[in-house]
PDB file of N, CA and C in Angstrom:
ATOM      1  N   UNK A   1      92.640  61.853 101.705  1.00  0.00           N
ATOM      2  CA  UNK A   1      93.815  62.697 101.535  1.00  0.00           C
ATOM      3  C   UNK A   1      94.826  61.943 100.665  1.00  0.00           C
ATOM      4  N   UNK A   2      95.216  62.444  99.809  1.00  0.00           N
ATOM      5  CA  UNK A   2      95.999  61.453  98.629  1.00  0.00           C
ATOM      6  C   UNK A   2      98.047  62.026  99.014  1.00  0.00           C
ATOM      7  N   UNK A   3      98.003  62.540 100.262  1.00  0.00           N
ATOM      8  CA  UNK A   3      99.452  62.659 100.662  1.00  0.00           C
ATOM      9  C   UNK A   3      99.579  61.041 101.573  1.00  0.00           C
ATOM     10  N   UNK A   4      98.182  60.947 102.119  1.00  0.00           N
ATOM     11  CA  UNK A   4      98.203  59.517 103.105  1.00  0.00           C
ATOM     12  C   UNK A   4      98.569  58.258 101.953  1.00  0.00           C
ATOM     13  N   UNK A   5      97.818  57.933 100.875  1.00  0.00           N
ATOM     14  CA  UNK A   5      98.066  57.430  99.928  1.00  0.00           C
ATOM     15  C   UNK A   5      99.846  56.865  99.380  1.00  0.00           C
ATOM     16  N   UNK A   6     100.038  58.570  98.994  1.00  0.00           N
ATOM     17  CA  UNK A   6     101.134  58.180  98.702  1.00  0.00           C
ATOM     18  C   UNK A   6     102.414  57.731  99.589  1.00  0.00           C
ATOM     19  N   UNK A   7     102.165  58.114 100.983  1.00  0.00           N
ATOM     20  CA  UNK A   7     103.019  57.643 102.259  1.00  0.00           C
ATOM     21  C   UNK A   7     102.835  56.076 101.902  1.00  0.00           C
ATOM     22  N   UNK A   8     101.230  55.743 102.225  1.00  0.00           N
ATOM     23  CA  UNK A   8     101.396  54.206 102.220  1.00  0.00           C
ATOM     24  C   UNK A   8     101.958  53.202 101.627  1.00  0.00           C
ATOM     25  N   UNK A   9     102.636  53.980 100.374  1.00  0.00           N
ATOM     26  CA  UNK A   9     103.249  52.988  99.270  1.00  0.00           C
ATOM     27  C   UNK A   9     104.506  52.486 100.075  1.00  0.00           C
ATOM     28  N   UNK A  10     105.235  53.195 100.757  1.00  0.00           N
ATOM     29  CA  UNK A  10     106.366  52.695 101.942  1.00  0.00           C
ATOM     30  C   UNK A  10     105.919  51.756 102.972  1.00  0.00           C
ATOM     31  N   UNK A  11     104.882  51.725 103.573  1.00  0.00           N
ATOM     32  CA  UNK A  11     104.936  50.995 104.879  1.00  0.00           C
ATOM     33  C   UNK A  11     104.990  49.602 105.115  1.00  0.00           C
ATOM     34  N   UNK A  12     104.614  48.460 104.502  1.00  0.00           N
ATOM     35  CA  UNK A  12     104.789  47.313 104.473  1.00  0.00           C
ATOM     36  C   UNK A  12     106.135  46.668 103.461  1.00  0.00           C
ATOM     37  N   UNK A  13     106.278  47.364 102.294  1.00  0.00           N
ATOM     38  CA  UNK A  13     107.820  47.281 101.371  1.00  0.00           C
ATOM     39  C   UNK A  13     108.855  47.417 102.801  1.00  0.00           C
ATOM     40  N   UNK A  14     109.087  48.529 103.096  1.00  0.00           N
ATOM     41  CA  UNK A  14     110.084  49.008 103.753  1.00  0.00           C
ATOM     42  C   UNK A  14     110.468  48.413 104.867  1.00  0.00           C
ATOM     43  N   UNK A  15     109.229  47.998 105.904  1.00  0.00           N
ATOM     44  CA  UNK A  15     109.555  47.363 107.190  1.00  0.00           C
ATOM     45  C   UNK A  15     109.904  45.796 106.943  1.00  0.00           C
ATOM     46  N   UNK A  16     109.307  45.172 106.067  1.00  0.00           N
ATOM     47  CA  UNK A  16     109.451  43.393 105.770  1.00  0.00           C
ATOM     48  C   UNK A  16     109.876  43.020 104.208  1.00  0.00           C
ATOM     49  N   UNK A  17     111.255  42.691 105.097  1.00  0.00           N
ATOM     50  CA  UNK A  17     111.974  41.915 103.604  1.00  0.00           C
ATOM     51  C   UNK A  17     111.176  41.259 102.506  1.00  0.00           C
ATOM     52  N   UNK A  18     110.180  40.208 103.542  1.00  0.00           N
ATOM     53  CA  UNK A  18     109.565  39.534 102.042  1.00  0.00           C
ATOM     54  C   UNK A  18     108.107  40.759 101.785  1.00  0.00           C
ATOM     55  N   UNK A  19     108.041  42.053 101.929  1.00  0.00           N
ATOM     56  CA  UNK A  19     107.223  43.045 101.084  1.00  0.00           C
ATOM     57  C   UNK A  19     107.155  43.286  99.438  1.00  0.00           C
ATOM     58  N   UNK A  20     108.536  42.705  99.279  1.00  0.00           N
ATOM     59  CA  UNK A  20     108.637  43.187  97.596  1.00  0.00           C
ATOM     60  C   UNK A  20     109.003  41.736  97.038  1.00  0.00           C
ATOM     61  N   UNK A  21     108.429  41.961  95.940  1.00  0.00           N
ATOM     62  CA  UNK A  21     108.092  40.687  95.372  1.00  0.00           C
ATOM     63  C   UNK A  21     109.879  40.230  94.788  1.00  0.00           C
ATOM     64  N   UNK A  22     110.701  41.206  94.928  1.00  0.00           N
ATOM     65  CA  UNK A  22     112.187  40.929  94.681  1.00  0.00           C
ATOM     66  C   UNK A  22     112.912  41.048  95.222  1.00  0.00           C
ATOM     67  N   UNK A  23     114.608  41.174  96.012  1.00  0.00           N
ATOM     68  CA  UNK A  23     115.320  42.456  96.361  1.00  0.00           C
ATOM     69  C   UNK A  23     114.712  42.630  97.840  1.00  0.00           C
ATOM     70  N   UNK A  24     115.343  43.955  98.432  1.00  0.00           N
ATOM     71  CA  UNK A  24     115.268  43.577  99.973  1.00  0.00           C
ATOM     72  C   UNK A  24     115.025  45.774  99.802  1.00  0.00           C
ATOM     73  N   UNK A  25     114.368  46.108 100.721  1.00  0.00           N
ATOM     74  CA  UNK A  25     114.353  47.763 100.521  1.00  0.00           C
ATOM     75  C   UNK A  25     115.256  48.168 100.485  1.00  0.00           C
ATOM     76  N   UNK A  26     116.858  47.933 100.807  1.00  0.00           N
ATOM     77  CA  UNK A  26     117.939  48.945 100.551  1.00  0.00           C
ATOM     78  C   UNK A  26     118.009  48.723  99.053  1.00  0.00           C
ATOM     79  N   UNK A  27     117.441  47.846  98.231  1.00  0.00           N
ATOM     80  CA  UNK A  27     117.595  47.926  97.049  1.00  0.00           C
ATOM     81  C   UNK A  27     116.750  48.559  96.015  1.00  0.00           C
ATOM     82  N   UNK A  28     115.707  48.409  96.730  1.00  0.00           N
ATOM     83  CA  UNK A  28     114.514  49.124  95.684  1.00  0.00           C
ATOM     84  C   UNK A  28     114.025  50.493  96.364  1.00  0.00           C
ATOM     85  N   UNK A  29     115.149  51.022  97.005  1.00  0.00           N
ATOM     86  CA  UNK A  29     114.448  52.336  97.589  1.00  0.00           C
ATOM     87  C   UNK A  29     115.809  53.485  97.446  1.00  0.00           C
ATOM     88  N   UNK A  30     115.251  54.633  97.083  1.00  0.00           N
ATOM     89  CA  UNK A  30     116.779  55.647  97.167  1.00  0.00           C
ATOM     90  C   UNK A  30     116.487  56.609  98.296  1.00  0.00           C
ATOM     91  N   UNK A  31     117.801  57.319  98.247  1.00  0.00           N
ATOM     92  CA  UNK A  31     117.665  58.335  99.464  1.00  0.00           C
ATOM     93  C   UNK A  31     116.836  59.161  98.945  1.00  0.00           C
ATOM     94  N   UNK A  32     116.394  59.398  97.892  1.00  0.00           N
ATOM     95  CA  UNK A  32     115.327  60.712  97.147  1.00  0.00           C
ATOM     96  C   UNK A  32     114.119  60.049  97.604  1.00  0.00           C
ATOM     97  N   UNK A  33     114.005  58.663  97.288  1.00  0.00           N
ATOM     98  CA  UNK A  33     112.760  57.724  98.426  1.00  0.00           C
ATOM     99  C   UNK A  33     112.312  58.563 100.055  1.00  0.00           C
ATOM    100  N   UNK A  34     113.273  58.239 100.140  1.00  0.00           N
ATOM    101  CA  UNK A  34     113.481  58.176 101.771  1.00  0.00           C
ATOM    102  C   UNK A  34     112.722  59.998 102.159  1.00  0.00           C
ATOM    103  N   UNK A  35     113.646  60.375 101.543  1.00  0.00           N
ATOM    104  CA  UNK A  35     113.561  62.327 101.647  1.00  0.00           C
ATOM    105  C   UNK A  35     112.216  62.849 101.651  1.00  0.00           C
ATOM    106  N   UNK A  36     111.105  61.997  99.942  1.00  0.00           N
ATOM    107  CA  UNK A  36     110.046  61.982  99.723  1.00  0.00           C
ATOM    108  C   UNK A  36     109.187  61.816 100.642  1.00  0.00           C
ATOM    109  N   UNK A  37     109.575  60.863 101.550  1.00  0.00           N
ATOM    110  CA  UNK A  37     108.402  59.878 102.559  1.00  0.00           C
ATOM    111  C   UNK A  37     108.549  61.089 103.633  1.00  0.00           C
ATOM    112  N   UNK A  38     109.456  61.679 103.728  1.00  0.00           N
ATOM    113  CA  UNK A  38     109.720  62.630 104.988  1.00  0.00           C
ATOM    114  C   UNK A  38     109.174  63.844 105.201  1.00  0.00           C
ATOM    115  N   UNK A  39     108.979  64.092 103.639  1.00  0.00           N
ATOM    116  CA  UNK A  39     108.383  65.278 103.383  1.00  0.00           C
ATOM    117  C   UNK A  39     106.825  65.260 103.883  1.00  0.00           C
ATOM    118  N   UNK A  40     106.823  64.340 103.065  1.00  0.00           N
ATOM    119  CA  UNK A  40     105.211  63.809 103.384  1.00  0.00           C
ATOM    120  C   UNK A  40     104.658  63.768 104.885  1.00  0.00           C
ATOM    121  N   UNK A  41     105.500  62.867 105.384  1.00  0.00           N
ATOM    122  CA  UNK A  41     104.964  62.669 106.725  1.00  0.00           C
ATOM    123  C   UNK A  41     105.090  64.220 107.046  1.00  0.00           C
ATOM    124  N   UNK A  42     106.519  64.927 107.058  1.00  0.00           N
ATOM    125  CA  UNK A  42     106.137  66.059 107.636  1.00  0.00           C
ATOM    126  C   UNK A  42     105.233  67.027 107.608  1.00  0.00           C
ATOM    127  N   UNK A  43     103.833  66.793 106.394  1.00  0.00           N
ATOM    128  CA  UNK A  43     103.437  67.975 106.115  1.00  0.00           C
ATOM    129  C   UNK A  43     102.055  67.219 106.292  1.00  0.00           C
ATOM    130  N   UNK A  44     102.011  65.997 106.660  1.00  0.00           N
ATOM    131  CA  UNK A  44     100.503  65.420 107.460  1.00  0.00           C
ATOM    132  C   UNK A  44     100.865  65.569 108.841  1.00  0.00           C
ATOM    133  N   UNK A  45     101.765  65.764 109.663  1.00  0.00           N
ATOM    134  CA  UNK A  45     101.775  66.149 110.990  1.00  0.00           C
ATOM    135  C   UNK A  45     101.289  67.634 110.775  1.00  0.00           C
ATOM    136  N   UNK A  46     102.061  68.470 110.127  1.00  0.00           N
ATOM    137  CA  UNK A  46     101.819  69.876 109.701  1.00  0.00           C
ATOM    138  C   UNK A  46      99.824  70.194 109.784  1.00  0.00           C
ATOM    139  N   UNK A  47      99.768  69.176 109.024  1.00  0.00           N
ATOM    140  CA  UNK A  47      97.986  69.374 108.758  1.00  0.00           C
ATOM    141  C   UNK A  47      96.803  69.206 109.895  1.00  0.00           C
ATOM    142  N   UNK A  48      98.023  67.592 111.319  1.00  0.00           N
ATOM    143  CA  UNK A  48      97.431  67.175 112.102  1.00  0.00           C
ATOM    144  C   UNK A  48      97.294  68.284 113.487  1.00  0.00           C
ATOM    145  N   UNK A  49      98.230  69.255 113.671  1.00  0.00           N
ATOM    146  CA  UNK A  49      98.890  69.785 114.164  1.00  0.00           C
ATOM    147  C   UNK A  49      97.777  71.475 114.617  1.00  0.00           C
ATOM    148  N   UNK A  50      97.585  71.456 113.230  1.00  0.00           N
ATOM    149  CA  UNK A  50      96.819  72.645 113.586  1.00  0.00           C
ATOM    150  C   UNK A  50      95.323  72.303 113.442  1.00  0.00           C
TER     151      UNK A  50
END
């Protein structure tokens, strides 16, 4: 499923400072980030769901 994919690009950046090779996630991430990941997740629960 390439929605799982693109979720995963968040999960290790986001939770651990040293994830990104620069910068800390409030820096390399926007609220359009954030919104994106939400969507997502919401619409693989959506999929898990039924």
């Amino acid at each position: 499923m390439s929605v799982l994919k693109k979720l995963d690009r968040f999960y290790i950046p986001t939770r651990y400072p040293n994830g990104l090779p620069e910068g800390t996630p409030h820096q390399n991430y926007t609220r359009e980030d954030a919104d994106f990941a939400l969507r997502l997740a919401e619409e693989i629960m959506g999929f898990l769901s039924r």
